[in-house]
N, C-alpha and C. Protein backbone atom coordinates (compact mmCIF):
# COMPACT_ATOMS: atom_id res chain seq x y z
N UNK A 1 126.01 204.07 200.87
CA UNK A 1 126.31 204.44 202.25
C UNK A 1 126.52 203.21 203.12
N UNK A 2 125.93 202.41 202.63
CA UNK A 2 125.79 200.95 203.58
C UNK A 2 126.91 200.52 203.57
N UNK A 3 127.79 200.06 202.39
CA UNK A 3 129.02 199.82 201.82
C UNK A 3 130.11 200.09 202.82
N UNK A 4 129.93 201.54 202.66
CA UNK A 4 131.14 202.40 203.57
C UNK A 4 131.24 202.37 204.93
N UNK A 5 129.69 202.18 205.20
CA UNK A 5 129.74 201.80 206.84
C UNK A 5 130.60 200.24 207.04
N UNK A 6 130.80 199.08 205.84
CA UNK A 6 130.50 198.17 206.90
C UNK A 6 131.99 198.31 205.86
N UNK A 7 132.58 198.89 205.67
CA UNK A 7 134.31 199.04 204.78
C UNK A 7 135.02 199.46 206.83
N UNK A 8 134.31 200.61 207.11
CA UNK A 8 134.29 200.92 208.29
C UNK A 8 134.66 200.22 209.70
N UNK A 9 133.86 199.47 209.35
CA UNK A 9 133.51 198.63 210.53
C UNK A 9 134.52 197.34 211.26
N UNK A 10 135.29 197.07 209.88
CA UNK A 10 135.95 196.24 209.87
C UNK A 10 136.05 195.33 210.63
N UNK A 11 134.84 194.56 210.79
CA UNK A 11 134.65 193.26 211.47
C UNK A 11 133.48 192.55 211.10
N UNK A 12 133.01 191.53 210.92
CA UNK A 12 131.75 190.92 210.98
C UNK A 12 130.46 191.12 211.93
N UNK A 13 130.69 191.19 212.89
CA UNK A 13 129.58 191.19 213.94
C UNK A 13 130.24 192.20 215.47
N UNK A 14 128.85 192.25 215.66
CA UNK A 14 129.06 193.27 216.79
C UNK A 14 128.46 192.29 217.86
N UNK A 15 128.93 191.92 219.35
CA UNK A 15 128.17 190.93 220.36
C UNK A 15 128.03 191.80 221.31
N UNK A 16 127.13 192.32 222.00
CA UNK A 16 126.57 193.07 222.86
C UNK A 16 126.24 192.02 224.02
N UNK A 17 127.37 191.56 224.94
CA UNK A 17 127.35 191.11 226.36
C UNK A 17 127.34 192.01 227.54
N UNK A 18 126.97 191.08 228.46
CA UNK A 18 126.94 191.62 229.93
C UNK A 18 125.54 190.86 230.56
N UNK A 19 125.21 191.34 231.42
CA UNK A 19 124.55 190.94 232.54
C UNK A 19 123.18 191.24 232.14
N UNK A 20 121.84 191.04 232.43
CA UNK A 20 120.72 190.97 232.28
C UNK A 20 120.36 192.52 232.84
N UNK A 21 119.52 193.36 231.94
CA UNK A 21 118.93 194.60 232.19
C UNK A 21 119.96 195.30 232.38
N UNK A 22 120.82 195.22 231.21
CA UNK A 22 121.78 196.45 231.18
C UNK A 22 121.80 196.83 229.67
N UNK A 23 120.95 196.72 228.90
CA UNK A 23 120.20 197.14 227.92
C UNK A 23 120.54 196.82 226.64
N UNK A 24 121.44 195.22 226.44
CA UNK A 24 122.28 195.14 225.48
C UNK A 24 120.87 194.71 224.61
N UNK A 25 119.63 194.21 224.79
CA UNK A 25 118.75 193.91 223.08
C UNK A 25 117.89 195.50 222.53
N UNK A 26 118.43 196.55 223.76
CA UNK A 26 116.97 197.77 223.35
C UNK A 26 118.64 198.63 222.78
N UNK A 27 119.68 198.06 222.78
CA UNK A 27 121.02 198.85 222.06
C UNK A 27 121.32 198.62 220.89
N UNK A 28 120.85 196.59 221.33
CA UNK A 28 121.33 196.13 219.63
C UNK A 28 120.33 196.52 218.88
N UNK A 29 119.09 196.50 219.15
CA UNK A 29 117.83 196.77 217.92
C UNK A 29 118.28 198.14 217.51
N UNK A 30 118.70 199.25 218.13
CA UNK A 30 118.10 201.09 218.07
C UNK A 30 119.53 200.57 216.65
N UNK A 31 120.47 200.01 217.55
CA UNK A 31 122.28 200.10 216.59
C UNK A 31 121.98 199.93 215.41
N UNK A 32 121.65 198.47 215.12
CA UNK A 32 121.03 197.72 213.96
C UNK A 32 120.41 198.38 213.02
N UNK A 33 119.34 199.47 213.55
CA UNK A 33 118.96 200.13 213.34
C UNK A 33 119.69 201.29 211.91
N UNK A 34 120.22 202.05 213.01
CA UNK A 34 120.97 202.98 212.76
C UNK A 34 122.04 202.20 212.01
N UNK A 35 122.71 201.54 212.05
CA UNK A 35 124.25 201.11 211.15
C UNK A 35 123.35 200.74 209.81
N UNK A 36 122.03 200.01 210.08
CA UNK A 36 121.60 199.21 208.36
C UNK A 36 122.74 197.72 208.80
N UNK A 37 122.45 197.21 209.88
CA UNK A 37 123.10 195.93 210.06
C UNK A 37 121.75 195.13 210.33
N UNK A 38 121.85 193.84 210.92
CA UNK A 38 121.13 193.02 210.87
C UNK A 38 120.58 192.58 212.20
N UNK A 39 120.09 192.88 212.93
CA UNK A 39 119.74 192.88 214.65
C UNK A 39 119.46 191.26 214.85
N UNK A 40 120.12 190.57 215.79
CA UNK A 40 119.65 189.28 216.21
C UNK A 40 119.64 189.12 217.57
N UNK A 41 118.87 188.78 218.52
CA UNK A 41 118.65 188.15 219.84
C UNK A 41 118.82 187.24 220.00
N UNK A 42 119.78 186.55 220.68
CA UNK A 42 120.06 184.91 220.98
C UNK A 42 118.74 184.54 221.78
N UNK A 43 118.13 185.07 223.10
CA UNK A 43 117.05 184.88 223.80
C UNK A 43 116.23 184.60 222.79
N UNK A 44 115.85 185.29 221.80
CA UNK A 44 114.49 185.20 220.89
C UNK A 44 114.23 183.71 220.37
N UNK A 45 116.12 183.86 219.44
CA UNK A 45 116.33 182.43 218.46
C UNK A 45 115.73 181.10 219.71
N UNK A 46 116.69 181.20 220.57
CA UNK A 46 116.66 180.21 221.58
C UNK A 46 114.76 179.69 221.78
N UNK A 47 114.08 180.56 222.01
CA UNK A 47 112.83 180.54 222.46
C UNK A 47 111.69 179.94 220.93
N UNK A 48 112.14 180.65 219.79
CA UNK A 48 111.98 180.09 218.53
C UNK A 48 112.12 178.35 218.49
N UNK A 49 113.67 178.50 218.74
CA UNK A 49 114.17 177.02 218.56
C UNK A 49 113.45 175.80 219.30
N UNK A 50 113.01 176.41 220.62
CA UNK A 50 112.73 175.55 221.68
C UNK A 50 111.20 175.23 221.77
N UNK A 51 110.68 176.56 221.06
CA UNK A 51 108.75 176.52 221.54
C UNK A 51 108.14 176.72 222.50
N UNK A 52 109.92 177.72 223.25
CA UNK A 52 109.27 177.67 225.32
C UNK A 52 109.48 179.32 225.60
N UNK A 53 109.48 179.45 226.27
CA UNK A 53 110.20 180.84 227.03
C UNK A 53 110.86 180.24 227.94
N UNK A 54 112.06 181.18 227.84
CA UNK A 54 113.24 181.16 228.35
C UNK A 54 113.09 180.46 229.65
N UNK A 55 111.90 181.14 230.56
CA UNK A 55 111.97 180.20 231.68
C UNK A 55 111.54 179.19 232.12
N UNK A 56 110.77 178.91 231.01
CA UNK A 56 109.83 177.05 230.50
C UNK A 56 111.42 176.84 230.56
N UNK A 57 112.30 177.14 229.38
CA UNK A 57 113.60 176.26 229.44
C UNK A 57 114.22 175.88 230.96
N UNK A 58 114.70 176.90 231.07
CA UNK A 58 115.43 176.77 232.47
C UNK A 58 114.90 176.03 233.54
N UNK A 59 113.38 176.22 233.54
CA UNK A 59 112.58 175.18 234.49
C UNK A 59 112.30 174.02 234.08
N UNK A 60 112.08 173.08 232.66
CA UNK A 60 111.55 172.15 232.55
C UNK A 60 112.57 171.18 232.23
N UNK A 61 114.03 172.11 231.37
CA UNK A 61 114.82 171.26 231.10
C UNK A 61 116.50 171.62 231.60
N UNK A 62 116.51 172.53 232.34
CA UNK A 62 117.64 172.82 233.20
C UNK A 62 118.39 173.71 232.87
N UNK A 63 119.35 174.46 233.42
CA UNK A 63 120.00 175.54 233.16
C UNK A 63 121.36 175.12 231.86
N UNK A 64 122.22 174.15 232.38
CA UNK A 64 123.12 173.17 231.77
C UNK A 64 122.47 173.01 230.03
N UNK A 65 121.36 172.56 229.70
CA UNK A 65 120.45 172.15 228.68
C UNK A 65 120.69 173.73 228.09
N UNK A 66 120.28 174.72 228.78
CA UNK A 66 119.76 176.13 228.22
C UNK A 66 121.29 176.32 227.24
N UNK A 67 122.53 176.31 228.17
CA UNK A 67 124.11 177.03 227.95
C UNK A 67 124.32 175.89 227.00
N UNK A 68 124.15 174.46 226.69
CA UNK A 68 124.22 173.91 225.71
C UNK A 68 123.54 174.11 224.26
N UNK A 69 122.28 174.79 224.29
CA UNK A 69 121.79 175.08 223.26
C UNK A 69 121.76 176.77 222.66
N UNK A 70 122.13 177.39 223.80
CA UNK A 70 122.00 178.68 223.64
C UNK A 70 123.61 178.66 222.62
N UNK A 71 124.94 177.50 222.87
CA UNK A 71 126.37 177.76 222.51
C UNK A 71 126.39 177.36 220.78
N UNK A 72 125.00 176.49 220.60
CA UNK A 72 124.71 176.16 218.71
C UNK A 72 124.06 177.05 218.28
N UNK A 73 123.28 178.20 219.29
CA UNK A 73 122.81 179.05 218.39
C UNK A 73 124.02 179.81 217.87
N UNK A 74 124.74 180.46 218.89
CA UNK A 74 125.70 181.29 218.90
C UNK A 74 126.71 181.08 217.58
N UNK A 75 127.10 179.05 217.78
CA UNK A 75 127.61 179.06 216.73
C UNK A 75 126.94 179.20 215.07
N UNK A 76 125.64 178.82 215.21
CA UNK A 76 125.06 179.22 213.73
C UNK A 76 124.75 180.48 213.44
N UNK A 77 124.72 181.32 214.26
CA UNK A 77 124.56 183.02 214.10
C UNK A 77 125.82 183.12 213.71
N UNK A 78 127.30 183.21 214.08
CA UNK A 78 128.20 183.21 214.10
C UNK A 78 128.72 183.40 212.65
N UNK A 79 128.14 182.64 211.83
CA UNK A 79 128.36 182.33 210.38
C UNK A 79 128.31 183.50 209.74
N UNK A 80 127.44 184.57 209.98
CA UNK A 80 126.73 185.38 209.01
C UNK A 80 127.56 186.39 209.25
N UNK A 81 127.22 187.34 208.50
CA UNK A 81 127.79 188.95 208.85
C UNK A 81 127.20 189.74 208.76
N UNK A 82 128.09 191.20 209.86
CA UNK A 82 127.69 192.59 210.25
C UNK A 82 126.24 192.10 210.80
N UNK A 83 126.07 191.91 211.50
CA UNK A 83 125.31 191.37 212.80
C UNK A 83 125.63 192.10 214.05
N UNK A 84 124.35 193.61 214.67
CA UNK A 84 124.61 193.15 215.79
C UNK A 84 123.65 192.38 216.89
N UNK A 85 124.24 191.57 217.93
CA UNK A 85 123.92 190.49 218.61
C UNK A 85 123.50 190.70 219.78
N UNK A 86 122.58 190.53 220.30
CA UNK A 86 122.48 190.46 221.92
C UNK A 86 122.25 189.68 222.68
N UNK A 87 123.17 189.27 222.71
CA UNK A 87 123.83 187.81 223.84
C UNK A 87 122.98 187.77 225.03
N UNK A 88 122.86 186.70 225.42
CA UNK A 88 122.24 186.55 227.11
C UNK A 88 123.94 186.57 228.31
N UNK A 89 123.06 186.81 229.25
CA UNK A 89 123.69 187.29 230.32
C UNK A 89 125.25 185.91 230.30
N UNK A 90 124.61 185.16 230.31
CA UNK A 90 125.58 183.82 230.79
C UNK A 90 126.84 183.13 229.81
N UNK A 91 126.55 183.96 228.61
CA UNK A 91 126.85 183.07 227.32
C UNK A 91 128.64 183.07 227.33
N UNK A 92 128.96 184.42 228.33
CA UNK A 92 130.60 184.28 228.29
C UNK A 92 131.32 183.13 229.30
N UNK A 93 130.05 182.53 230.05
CA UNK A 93 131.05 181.78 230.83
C UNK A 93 131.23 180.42 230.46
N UNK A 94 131.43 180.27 228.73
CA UNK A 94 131.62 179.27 228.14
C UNK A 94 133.23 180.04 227.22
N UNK A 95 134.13 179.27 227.67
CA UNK A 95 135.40 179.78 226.84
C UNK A 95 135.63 179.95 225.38
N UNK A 96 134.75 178.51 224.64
CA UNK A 96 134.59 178.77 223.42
C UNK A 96 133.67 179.76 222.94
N UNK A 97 132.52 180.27 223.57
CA UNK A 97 132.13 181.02 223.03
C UNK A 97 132.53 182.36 223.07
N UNK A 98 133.21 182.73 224.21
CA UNK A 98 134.48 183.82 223.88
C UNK A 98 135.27 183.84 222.71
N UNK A 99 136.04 183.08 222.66
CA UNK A 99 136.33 183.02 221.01
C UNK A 99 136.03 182.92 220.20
N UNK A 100 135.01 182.14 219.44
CA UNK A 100 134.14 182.37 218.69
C UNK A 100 133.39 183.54 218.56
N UNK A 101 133.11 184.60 219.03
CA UNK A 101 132.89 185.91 219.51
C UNK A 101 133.89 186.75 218.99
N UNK A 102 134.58 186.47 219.48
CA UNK A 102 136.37 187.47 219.39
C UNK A 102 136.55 187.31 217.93
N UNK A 103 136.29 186.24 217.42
CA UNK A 103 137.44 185.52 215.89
C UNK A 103 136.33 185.93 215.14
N UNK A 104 134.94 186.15 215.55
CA UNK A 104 133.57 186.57 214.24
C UNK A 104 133.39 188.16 214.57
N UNK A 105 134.42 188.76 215.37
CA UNK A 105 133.37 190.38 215.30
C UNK A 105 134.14 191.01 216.52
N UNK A 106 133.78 192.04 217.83
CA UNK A 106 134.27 192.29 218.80
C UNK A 106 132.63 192.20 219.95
N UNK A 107 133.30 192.18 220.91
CA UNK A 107 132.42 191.79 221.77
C UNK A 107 132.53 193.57 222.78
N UNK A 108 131.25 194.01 223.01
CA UNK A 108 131.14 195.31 224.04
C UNK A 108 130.53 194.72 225.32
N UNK A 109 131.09 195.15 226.14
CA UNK A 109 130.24 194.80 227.45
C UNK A 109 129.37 196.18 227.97
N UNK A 110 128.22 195.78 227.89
CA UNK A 110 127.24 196.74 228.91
C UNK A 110 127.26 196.33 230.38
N UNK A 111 127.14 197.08 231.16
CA UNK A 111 127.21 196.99 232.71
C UNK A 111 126.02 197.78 233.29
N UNK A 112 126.11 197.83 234.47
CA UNK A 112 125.57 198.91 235.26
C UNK A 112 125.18 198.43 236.92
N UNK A 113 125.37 199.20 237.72
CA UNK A 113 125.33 198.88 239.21
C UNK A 113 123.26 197.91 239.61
N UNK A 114 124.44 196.87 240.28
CA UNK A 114 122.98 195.61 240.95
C UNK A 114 121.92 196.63 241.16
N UNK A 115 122.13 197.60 241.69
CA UNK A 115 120.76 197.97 242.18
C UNK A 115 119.39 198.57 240.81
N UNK A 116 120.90 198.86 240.11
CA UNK A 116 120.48 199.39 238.71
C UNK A 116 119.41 198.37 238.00
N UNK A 117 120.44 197.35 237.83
CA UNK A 117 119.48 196.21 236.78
C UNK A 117 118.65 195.62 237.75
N UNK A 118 118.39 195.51 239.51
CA UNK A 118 117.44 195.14 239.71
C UNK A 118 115.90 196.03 239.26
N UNK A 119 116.29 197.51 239.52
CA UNK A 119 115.15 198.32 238.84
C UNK A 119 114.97 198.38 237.68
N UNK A 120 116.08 197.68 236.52
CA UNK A 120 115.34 197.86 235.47
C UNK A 120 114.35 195.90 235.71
N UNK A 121 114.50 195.25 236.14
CA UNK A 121 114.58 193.69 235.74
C UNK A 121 113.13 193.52 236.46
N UNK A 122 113.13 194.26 237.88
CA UNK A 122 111.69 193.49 238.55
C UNK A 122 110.74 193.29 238.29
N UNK A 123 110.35 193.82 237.63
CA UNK A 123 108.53 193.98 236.44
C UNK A 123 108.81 192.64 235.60
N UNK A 124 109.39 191.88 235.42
CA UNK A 124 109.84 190.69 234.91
C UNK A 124 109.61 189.31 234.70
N UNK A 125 108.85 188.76 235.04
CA UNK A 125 109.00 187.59 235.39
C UNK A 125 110.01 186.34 234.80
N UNK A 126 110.75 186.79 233.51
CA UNK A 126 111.18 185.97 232.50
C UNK A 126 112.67 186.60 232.53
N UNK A 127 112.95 186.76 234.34
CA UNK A 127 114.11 186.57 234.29
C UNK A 127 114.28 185.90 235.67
N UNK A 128 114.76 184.07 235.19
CA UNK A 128 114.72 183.17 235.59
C UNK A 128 115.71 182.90 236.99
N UNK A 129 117.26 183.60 236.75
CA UNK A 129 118.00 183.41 237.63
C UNK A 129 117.83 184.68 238.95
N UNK A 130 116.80 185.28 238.72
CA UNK A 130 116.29 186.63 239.72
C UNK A 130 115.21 186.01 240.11
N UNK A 131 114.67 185.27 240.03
CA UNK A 131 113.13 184.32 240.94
C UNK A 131 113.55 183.92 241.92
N UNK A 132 114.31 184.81 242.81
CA UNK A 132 114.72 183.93 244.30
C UNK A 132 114.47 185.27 245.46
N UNK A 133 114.51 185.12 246.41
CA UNK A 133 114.10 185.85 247.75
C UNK A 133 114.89 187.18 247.97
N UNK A 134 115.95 186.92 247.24
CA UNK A 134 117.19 188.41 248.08
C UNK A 134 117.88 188.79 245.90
N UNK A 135 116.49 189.02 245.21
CA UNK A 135 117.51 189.10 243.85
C UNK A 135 119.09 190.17 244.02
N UNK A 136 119.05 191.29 244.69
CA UNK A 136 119.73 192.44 244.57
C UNK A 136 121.31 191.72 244.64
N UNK A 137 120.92 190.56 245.77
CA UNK A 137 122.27 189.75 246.76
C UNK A 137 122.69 188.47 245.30
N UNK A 138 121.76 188.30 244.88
CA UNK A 138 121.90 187.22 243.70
C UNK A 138 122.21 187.95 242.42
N UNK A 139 122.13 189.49 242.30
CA UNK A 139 123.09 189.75 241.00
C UNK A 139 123.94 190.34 241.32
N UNK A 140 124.84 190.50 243.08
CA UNK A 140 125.95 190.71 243.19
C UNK A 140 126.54 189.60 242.98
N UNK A 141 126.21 188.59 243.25
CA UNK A 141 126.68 186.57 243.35
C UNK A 141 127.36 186.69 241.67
N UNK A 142 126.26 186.85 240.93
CA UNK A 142 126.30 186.68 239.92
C UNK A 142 127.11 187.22 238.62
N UNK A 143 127.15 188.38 239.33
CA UNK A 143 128.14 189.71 238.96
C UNK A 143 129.83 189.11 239.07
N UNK A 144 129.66 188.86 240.24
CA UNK A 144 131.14 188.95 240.70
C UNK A 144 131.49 187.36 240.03
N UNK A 145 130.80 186.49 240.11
CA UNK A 145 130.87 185.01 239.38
C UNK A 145 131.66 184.98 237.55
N UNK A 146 131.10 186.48 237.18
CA UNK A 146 130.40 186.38 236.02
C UNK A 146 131.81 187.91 235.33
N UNK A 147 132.19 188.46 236.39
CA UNK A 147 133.69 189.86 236.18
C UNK A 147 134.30 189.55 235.31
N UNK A 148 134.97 188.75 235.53
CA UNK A 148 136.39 188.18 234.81
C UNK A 148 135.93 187.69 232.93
N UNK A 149 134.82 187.13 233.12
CA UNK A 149 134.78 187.07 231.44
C UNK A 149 134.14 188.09 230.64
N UNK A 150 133.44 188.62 231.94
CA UNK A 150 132.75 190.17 231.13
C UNK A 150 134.12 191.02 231.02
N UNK A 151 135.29 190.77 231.59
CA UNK A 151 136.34 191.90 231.52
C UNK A 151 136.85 191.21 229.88
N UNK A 152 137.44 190.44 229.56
CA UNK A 152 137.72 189.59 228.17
C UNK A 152 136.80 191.16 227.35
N UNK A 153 135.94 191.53 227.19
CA UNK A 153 135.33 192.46 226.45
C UNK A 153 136.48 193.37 226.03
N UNK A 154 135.84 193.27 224.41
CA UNK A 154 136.77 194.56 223.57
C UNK A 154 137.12 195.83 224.28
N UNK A 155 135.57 196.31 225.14
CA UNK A 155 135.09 197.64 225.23
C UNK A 155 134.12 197.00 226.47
N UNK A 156 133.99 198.53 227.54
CA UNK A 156 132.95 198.22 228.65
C UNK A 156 132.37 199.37 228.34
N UNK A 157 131.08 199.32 228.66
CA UNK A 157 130.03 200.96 228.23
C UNK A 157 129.23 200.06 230.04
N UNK A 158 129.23 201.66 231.10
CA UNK A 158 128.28 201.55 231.94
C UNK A 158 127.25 202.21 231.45
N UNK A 159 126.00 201.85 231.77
CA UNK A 159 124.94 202.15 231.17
C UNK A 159 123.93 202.95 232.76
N UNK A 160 124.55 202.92 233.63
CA UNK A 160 123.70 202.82 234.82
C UNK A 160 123.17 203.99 234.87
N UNK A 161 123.77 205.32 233.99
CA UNK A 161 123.47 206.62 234.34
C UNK A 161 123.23 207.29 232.94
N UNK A 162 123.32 206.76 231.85
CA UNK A 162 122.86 207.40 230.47
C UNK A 162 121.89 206.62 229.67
N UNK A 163 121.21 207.60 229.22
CA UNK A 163 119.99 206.78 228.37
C UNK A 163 120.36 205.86 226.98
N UNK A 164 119.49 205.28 226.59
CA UNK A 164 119.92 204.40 225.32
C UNK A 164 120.33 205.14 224.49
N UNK A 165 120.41 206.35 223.82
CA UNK A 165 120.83 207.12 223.49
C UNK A 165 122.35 207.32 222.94
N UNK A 166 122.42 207.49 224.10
CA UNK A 166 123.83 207.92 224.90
C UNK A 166 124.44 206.67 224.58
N UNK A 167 123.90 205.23 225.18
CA UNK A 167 124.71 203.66 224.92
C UNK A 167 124.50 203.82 223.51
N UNK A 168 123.86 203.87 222.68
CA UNK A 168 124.09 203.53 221.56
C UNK A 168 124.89 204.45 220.72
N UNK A 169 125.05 205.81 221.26
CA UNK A 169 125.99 206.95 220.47
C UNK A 169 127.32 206.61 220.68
N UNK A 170 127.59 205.94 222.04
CA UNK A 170 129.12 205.16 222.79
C UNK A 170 129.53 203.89 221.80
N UNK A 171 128.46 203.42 221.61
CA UNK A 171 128.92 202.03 220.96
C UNK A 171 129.12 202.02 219.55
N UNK A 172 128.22 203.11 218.88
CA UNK A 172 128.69 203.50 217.31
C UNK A 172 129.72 203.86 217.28
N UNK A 173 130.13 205.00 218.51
CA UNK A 173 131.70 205.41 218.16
C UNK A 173 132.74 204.52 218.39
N UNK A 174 132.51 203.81 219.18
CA UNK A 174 133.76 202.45 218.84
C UNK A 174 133.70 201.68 217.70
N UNK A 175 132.85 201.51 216.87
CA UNK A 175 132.91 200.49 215.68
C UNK A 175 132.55 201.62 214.47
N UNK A 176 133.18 202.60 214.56
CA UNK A 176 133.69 203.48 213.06
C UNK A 176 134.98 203.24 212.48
């Protein structure tokens, strides 16, 4: 059965982008799951690699440092196959890693309205670029900063109004 799924699938990897708390690592694990693929978190590797949490990184050794090391994980994940991936929020606004993305698998974008991912995100603390005074105003900033390479996506799934469920029944049916 495994076989046929990934005869199916016809690609290497699946990259689950978009924006922070729009549910691309609780989609990739359930997917992974369900396909019999191989679930990986770039956040996790990154935090593995480093010995920090994400926002030790971003605070001790800079944001620039983070998108430089987060772009070697990407490329050593990259290697493997039928992988699906769950990218951090930022990782498309590096061009190569758009392609590299595109040329190893297809890339889905999850979405869902600011007000959305601020209610899923606030209970949080280990989300680094939302530690500021007006977050709601800082993931419209960020949003709109951030459109144009989330549009590059194979596929957009809004997530703002259906359960994981539902995202993950959307996203199987595109990669049959």
């Amino acid at each position: 059965m495994v076989e046929a799924s990934r005869a199916n699938v016809n690609m290497k990897n699946i990259y689950l982008i978009g924006f922070m708390g729009t549910g691309k690592t609780s989609v990739a694990r359930e997917l992974a799951k369900q396909k019999e693929m191989t679930f990986v978190d770039l956040d996790d590797l990154m935090e593995i690699k480093e010995g920090l949490a994400i926002t030790e990184i971003f605070a001790q050794k800079g944001e620039t440092y983070f998108r430089d090391s987060e772009k070697k994980i990407l490329v050593g994940v990259s290697r493997n196959d039928f992988q699906i991936i769950s990218c951090g929020g930022g990782i498309v606004m590096d061009k190569d890693n758009i392609a590299l993305m595109k040329n190893t698998g297809i890339m889905v974008c999850l979405s869902a309205r600011p007000e959305v991912i601020l209610t899923r995100t606030k209970n949080y603390g280990h989300r680094p670029l939302l530690n500021v005074d007006n977050p709601v105003n800082k993931i419209k900033e960020l949003l709109k900063e951030r459109s144009h390479f989330y549009a590059l996506a194979d596929y957009n799934i809004d997530t703002s109004d259906i359960s994981l469920k539902e995202v993950v029944k959307k996203v199987s049916e595109l990669i049959v």
